[in-house]
PDB file of N, CA and C in Angstrom:
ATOM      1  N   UNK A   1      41.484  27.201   9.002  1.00  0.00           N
ATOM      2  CA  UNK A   1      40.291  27.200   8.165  1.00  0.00           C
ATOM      3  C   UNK A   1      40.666  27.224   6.690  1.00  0.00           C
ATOM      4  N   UNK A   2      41.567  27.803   6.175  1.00  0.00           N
ATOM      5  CA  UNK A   2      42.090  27.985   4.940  1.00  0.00           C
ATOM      6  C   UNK A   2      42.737  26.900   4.564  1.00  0.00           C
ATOM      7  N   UNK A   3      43.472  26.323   5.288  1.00  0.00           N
ATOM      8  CA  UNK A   3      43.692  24.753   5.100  1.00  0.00           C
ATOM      9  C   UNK A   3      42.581  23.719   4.688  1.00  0.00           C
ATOM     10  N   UNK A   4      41.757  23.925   5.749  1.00  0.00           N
ATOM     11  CA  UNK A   4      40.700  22.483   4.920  1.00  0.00           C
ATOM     12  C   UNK A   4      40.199  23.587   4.061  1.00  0.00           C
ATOM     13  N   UNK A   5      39.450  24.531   3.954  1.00  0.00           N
ATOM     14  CA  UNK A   5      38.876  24.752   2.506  1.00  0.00           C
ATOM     15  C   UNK A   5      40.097  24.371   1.278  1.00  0.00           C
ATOM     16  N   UNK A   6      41.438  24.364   1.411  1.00  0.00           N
ATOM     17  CA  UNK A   6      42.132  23.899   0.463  1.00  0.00           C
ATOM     18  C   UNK A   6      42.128  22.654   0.129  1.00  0.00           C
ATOM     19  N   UNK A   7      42.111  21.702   1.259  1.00  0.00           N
ATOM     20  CA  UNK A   7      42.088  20.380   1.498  1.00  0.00           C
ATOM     21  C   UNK A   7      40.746  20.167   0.689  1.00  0.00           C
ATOM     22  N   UNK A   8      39.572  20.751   0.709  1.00  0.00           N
ATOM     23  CA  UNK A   8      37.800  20.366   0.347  1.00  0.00           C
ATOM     24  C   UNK A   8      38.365  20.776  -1.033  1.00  0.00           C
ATOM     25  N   UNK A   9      39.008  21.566  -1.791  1.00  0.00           N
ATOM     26  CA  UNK A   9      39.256  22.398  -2.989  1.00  0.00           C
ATOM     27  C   UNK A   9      39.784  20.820  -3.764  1.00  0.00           C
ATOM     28  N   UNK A  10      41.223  21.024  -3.023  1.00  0.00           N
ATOM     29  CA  UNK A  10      41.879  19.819  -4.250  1.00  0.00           C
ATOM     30  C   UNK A  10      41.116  18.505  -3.614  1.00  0.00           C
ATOM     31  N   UNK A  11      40.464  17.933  -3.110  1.00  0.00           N
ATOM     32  CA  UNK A  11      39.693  16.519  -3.389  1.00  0.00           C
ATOM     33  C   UNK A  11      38.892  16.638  -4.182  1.00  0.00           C
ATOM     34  N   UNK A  12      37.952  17.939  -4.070  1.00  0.00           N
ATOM     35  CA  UNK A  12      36.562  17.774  -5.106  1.00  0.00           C
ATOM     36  C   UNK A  12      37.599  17.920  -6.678  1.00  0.00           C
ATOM     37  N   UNK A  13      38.553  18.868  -6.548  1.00  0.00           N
ATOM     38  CA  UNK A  13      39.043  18.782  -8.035  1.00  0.00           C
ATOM     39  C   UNK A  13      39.462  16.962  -8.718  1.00  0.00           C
ATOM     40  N   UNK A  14      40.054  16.396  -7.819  1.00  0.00           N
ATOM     41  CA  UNK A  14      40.757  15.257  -8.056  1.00  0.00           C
ATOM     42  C   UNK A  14      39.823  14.400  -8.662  1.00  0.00           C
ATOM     43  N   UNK A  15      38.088  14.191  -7.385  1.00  0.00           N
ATOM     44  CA  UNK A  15      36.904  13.504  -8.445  1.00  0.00           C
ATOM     45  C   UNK A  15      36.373  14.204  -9.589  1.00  0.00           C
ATOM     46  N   UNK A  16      36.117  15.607  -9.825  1.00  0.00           N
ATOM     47  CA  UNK A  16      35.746  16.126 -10.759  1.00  0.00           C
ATOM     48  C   UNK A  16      36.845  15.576 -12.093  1.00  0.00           C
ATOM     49  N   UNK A  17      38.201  15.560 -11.999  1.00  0.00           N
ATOM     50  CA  UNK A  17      39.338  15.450 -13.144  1.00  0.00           C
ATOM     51  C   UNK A  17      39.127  13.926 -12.983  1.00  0.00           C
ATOM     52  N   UNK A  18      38.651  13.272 -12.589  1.00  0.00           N
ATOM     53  CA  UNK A  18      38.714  11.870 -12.562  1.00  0.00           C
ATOM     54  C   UNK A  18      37.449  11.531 -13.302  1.00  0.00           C
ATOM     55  N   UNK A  19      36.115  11.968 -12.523  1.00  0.00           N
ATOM     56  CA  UNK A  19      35.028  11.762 -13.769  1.00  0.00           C
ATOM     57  C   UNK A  19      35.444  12.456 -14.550  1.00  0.00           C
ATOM     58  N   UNK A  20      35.755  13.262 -15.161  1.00  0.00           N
ATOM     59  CA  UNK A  20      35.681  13.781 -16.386  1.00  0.00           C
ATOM     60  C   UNK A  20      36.637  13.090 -17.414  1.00  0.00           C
ATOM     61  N   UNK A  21      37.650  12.456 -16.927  1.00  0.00           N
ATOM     62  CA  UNK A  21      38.882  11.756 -17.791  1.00  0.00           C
ATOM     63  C   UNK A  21      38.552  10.203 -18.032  1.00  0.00           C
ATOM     64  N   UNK A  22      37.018   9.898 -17.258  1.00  0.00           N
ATOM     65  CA  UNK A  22      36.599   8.368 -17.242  1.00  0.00           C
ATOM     66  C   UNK A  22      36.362   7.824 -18.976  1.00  0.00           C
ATOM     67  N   UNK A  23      36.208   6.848 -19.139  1.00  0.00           N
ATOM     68  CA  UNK A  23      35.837   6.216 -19.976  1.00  0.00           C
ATOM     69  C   UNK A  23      35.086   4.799 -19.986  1.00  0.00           C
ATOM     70  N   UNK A  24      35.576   4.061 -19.576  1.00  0.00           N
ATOM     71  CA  UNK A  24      35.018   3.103 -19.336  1.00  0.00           C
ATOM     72  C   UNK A  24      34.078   2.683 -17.773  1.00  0.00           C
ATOM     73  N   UNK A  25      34.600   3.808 -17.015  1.00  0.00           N
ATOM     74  CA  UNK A  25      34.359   4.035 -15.369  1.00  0.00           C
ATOM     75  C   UNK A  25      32.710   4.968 -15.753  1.00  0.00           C
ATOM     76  N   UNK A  26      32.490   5.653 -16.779  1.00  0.00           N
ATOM     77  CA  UNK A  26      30.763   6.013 -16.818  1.00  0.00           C
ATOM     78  C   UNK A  26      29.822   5.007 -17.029  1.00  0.00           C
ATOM     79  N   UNK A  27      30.360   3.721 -18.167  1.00  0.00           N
ATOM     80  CA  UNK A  27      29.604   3.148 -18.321  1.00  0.00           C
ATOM     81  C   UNK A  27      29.276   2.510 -17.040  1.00  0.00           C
ATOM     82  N   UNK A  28      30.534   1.975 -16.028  1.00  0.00           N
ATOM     83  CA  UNK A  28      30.278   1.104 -15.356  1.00  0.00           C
ATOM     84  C   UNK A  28      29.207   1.980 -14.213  1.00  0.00           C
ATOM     85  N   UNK A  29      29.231   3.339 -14.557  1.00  0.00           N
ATOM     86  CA  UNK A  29      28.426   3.965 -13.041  1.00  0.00           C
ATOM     87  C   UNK A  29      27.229   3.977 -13.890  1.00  0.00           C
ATOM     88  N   UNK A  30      26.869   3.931 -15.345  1.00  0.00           N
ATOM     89  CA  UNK A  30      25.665   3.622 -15.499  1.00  0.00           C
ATOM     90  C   UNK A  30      24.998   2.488 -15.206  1.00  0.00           C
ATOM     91  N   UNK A  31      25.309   1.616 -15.389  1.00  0.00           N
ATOM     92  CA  UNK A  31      25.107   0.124 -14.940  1.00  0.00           C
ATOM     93  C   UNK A  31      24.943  -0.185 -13.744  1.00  0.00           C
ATOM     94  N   UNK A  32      25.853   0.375 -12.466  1.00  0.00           N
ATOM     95  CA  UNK A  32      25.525   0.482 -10.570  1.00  0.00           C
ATOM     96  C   UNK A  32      24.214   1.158 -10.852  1.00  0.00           C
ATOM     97  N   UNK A  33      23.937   2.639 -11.623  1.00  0.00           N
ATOM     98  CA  UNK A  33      23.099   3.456 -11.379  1.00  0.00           C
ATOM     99  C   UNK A  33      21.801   2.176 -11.994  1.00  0.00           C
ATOM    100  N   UNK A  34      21.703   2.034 -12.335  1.00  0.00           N
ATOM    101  CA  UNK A  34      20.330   1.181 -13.337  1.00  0.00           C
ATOM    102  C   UNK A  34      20.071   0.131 -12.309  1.00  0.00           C
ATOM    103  N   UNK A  35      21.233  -0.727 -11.768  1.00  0.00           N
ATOM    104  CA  UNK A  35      21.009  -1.837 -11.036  1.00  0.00           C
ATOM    105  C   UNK A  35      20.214  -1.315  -9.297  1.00  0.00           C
ATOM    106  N   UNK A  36      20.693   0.140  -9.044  1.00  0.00           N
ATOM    107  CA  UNK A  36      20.447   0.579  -8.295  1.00  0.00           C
ATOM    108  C   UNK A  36      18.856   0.656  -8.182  1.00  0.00           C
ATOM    109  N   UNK A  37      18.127   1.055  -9.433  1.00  0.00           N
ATOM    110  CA  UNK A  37      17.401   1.246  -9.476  1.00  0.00           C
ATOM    111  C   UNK A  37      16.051  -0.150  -9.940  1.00  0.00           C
ATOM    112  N   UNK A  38      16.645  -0.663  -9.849  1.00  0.00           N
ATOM    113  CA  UNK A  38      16.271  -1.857 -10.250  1.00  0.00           C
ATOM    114  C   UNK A  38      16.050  -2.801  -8.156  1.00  0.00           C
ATOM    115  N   UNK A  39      17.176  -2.555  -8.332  1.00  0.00           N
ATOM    116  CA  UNK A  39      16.776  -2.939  -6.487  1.00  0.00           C
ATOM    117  C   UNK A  39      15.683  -2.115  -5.880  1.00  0.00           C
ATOM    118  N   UNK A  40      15.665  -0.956  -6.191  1.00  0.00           N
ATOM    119  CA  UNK A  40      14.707   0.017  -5.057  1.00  0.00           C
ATOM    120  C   UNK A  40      13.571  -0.112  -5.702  1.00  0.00           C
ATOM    121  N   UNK A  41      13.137  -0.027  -6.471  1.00  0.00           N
ATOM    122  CA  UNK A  41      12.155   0.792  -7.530  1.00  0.00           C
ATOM    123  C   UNK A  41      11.171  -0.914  -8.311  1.00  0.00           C
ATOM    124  N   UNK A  42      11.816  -1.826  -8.820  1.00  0.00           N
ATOM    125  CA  UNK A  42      11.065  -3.114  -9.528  1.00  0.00           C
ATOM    126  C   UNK A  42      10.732  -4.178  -8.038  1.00  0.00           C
ATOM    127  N   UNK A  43      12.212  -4.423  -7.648  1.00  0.00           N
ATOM    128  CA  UNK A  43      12.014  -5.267  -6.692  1.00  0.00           C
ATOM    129  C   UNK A  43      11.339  -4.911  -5.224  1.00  0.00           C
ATOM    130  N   UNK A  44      10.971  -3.436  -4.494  1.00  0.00           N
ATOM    131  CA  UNK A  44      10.268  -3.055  -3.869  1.00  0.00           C
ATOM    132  C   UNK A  44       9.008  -3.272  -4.235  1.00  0.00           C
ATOM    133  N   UNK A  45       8.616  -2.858  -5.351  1.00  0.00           N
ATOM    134  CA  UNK A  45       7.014  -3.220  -5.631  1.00  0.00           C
ATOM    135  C   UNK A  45       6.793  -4.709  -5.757  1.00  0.00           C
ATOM    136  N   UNK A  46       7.465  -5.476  -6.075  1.00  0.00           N
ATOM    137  CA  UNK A  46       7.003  -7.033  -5.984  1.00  0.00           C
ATOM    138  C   UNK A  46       6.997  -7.616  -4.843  1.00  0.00           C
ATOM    139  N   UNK A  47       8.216  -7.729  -3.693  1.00  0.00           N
ATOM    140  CA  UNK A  47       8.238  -8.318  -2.737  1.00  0.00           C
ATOM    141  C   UNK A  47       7.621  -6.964  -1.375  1.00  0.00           C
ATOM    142  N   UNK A  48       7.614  -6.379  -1.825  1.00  0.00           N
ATOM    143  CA  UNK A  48       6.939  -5.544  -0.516  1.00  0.00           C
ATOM    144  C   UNK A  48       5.538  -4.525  -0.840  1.00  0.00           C
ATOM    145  N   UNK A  49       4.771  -5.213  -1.071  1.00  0.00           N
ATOM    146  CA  UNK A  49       3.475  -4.872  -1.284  1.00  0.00           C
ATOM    147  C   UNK A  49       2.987  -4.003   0.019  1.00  0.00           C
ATOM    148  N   UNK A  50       1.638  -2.868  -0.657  1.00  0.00           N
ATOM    149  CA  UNK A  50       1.192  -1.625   0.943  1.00  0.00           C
ATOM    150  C   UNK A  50       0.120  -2.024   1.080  1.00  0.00           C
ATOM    151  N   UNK A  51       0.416  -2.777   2.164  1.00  0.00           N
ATOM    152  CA  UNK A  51      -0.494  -4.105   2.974  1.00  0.00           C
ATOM    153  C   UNK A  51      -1.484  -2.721   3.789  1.00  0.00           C
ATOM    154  N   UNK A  52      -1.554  -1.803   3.640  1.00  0.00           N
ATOM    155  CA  UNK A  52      -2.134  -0.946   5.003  1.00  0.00           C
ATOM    156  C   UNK A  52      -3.288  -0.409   3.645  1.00  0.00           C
ATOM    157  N   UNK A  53      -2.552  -0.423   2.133  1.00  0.00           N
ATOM    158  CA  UNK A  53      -3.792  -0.022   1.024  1.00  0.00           C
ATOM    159  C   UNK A  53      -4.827  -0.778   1.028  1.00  0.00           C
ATOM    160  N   UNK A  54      -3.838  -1.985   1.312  1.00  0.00           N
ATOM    161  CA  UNK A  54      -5.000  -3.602   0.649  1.00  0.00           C
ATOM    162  C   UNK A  54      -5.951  -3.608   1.819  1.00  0.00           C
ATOM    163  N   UNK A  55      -5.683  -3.097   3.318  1.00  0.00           N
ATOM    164  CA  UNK A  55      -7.143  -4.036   3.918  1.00  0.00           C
ATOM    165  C   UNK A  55      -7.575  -2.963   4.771  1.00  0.00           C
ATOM    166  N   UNK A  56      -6.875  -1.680   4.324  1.00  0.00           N
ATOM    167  CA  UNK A  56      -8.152   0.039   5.126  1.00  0.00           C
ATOM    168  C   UNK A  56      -8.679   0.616   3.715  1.00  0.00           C
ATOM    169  N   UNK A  57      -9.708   0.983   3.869  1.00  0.00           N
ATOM    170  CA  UNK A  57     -10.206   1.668   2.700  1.00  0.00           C
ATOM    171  C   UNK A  57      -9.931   3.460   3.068  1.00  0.00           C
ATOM    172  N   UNK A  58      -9.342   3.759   3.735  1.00  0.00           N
ATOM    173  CA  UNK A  58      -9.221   5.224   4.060  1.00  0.00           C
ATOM    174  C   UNK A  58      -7.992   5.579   4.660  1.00  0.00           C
ATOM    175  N   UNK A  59      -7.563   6.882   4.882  1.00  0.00           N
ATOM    176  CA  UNK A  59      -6.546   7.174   5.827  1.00  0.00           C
ATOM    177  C   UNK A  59      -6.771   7.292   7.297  1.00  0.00           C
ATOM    178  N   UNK A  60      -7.931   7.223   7.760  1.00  0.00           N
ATOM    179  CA  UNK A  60      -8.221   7.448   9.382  1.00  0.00           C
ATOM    180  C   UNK A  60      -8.138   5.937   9.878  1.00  0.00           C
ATOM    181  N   UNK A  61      -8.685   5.288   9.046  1.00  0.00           N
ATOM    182  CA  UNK A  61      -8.208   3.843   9.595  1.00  0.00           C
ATOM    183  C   UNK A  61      -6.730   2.747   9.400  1.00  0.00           C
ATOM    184  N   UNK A  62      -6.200   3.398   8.347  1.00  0.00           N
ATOM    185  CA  UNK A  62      -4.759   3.451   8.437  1.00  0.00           C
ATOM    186  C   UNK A  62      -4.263   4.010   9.754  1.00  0.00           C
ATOM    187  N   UNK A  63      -4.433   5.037   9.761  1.00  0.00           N
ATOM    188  CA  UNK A  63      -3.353   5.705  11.331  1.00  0.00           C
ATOM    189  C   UNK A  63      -4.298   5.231  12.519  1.00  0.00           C
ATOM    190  N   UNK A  64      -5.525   4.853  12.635  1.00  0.00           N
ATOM    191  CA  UNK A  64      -5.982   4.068  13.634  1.00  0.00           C
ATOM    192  C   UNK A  64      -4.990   2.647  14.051  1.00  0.00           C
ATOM    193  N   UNK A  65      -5.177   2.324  13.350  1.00  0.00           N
ATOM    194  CA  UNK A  65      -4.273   1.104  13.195  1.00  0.00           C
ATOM    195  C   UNK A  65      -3.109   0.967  13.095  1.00  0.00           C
ATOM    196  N   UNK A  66      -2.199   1.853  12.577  1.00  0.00           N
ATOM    197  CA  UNK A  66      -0.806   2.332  13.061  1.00  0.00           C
ATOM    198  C   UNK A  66      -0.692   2.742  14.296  1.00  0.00           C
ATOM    199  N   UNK A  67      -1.743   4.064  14.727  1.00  0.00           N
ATOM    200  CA  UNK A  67      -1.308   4.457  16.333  1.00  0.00           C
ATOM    201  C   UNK A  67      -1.795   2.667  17.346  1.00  0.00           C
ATOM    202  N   UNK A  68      -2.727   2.187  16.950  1.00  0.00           N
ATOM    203  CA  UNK A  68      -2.723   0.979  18.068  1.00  0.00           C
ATOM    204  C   UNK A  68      -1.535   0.130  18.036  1.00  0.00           C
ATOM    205  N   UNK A  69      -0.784  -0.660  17.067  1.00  0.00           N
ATOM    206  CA  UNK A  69       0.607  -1.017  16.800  1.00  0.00           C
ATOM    207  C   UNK A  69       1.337  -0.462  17.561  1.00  0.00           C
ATOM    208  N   UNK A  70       1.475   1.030  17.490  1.00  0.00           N
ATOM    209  CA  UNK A  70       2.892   1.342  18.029  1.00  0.00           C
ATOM    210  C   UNK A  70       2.014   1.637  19.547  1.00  0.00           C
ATOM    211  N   UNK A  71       1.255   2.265  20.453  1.00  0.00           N
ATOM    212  CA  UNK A  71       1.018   1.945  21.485  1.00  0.00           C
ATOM    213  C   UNK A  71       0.873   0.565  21.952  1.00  0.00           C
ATOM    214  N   UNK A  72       0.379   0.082  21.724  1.00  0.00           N
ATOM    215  CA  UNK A  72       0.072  -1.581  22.115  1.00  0.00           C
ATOM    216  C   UNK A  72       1.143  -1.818  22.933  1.00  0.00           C
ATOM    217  N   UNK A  73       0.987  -2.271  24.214  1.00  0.00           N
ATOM    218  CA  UNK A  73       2.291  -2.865  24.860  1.00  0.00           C
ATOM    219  C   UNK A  73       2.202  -4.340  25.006  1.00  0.00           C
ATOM    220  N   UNK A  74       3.109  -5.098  25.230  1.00  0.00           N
ATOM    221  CA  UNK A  74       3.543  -6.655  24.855  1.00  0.00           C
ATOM    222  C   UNK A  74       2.906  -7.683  26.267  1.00  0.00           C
TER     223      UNK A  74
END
């Protein structure tokens, strides 16, 4: 047990001394981070519209219509 907590000790140190000694490696995780967010967050709302807002006016007919979907057999 004292082994891997040593083992968990010096890895987290190795990324911690590694981000911290970055320079050019923050910008680039700002840039993943932004693009990241740019995939989930801009391009979710354009191509995947909440088709269940647009044509129930309520929540009981939302989950009406969800529970028939997923019961429904083929």
């Amino acid at each position: 047990m004292q082994r891997f907590k040593s083992l968990l000790i010096a890895i987290f140190s190795l990324y911690r001394d590694g981000f911290k000694n970055m320079r050019l490696g923050k910008k680039l995780w700002l840039i993943a981070m932004i693009k990241l967010f740019i995939i989930f967050a801009v391009i979710k709302y354009f191509f995947f519209p909440d088709v269940l807002q647009e044509h129930f006016q309520n929540d009981a007919q939302r989950s009406d219509y969800i529970l028939n979907q997923l019961t429904q057999g083929e």
